[in-house]
PDB file of N, CA and C in Angstrom:
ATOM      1  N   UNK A   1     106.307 141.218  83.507  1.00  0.00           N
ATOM      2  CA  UNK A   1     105.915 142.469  82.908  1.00  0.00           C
ATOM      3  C   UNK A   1     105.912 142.297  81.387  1.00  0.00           C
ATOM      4  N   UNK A   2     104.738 142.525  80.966  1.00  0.00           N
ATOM      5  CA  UNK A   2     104.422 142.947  79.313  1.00  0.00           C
ATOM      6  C   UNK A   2     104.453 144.407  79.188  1.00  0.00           C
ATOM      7  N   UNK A   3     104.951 144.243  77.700  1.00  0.00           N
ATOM      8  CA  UNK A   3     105.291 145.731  77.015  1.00  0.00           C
ATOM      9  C   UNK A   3     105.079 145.960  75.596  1.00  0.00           C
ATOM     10  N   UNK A   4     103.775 146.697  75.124  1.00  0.00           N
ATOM     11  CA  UNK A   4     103.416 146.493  73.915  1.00  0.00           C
ATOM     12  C   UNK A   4     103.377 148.077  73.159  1.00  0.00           C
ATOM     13  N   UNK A   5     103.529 147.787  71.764  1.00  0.00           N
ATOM     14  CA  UNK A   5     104.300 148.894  71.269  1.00  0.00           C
ATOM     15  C   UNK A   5     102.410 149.145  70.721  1.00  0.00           C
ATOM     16  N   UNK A   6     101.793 150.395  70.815  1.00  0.00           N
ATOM     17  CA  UNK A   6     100.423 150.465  69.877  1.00  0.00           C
ATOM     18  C   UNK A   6     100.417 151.493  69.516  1.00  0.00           C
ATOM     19  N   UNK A   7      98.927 152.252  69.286  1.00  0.00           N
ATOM     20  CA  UNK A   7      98.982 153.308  68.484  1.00  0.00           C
ATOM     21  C   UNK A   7      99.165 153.598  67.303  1.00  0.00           C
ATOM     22  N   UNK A   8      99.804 154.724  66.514  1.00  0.00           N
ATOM     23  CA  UNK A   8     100.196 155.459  65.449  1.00  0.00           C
ATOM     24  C   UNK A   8     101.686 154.771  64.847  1.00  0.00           C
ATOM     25  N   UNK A   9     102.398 154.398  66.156  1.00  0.00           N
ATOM     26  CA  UNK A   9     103.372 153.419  65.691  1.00  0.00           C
ATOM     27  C   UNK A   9     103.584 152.213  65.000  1.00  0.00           C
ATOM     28  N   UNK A  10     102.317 151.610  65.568  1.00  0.00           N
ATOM     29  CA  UNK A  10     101.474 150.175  65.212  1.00  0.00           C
ATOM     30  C   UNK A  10     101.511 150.044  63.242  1.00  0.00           C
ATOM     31  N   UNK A  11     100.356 151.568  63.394  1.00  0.00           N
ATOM     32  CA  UNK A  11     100.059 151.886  62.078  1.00  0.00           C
ATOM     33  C   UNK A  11     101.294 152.227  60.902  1.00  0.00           C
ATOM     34  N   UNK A  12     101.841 153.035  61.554  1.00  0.00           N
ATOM     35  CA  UNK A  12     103.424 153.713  60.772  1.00  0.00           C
ATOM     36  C   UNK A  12     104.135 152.406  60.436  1.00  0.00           C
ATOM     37  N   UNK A  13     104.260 151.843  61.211  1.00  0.00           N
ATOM     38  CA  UNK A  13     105.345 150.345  61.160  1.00  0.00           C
ATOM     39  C   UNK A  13     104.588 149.573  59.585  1.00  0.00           C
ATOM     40  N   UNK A  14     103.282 149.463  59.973  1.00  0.00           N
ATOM     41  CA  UNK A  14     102.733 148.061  59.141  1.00  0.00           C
ATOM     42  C   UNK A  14     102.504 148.739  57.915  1.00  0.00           C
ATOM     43  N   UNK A  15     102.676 150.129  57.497  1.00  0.00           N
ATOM     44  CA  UNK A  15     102.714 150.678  56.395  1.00  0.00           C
ATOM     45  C   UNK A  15     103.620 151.225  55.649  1.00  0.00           C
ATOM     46  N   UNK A  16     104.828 150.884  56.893  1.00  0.00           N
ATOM     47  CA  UNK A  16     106.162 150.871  56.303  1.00  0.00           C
ATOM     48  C   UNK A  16     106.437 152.710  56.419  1.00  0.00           C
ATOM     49  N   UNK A  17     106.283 153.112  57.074  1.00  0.00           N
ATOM     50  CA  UNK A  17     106.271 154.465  57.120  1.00  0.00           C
ATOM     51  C   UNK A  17     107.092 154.570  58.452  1.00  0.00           C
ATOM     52  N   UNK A  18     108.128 155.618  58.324  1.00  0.00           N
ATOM     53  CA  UNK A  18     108.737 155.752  59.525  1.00  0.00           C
ATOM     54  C   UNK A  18     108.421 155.923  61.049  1.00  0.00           C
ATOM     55  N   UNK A  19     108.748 155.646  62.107  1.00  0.00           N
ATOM     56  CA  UNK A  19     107.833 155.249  63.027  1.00  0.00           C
ATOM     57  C   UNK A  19     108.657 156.909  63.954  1.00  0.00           C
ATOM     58  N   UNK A  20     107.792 157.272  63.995  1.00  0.00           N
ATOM     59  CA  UNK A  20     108.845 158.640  65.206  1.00  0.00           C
ATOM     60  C   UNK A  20     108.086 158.502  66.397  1.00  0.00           C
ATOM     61  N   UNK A  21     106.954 158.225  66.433  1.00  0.00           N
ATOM     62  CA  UNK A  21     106.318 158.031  68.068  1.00  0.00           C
ATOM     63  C   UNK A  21     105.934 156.863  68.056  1.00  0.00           C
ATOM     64  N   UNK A  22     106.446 156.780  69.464  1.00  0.00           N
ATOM     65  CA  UNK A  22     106.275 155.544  70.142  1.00  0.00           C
ATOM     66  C   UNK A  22     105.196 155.790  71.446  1.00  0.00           C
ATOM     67  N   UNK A  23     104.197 154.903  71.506  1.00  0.00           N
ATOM     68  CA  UNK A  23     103.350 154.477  72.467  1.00  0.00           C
ATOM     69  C   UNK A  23     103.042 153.360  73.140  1.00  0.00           C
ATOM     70  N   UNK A  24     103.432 153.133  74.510  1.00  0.00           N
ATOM     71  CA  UNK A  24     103.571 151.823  75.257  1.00  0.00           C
ATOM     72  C   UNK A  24     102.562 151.596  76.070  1.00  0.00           C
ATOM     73  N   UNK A  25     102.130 150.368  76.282  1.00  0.00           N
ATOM     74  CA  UNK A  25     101.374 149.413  76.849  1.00  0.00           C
ATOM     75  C   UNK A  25     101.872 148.812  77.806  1.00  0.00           C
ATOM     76  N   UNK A  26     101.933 149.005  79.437  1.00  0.00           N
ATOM     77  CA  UNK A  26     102.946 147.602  80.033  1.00  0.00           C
ATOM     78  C   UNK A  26     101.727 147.424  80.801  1.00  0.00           C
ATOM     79  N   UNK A  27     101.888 145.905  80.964  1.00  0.00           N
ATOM     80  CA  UNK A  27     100.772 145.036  81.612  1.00  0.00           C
ATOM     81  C   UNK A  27     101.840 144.266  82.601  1.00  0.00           C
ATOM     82  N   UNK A  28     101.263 144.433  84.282  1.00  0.00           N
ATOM     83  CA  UNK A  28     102.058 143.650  84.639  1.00  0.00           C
ATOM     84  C   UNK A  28     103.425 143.867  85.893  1.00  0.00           C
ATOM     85  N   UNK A  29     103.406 145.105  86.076  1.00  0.00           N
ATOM     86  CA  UNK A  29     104.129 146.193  86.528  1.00  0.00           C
ATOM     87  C   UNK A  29     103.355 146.703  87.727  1.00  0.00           C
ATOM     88  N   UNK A  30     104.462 146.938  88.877  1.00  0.00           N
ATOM     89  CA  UNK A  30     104.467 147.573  89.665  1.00  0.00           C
ATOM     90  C   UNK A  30     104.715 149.254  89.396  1.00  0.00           C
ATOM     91  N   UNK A  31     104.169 149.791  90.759  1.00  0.00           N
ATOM     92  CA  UNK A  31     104.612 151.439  90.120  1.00  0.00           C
ATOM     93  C   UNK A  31     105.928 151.418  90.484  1.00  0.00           C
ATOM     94  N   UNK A  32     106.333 150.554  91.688  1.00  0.00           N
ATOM     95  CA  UNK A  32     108.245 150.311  92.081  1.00  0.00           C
ATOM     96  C   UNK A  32     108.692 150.242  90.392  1.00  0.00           C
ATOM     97  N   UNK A  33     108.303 149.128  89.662  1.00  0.00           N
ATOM     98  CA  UNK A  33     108.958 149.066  88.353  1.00  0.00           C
ATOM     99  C   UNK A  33     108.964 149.467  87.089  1.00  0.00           C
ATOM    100  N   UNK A  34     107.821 150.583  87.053  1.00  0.00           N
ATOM    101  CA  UNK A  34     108.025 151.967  86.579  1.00  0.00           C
ATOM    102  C   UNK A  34     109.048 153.273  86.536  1.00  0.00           C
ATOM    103  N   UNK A  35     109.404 153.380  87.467  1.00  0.00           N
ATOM    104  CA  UNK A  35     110.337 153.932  87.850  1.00  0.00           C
ATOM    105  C   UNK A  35     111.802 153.564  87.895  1.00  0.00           C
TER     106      UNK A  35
END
């Protein structure tokens, strides 16, 4: 299982700006391992 952080967070991070939302990516995953 992959797990990638993107979005507005992506952006906030690389501009050094505080990150308050988080948006995930998992590649790789069952719906069992979702849960």
């Amino acid at each position: 299982m992959q797990i990638y952080l993107v979005g507005g967070a992506v952006r906030d991070s690389l501009l050094n700006i505080p990150v308050v939302d988080h948006d995930w990516v998992v590649v790789g995953a069952t719906p069992a391992e979702l849960l």
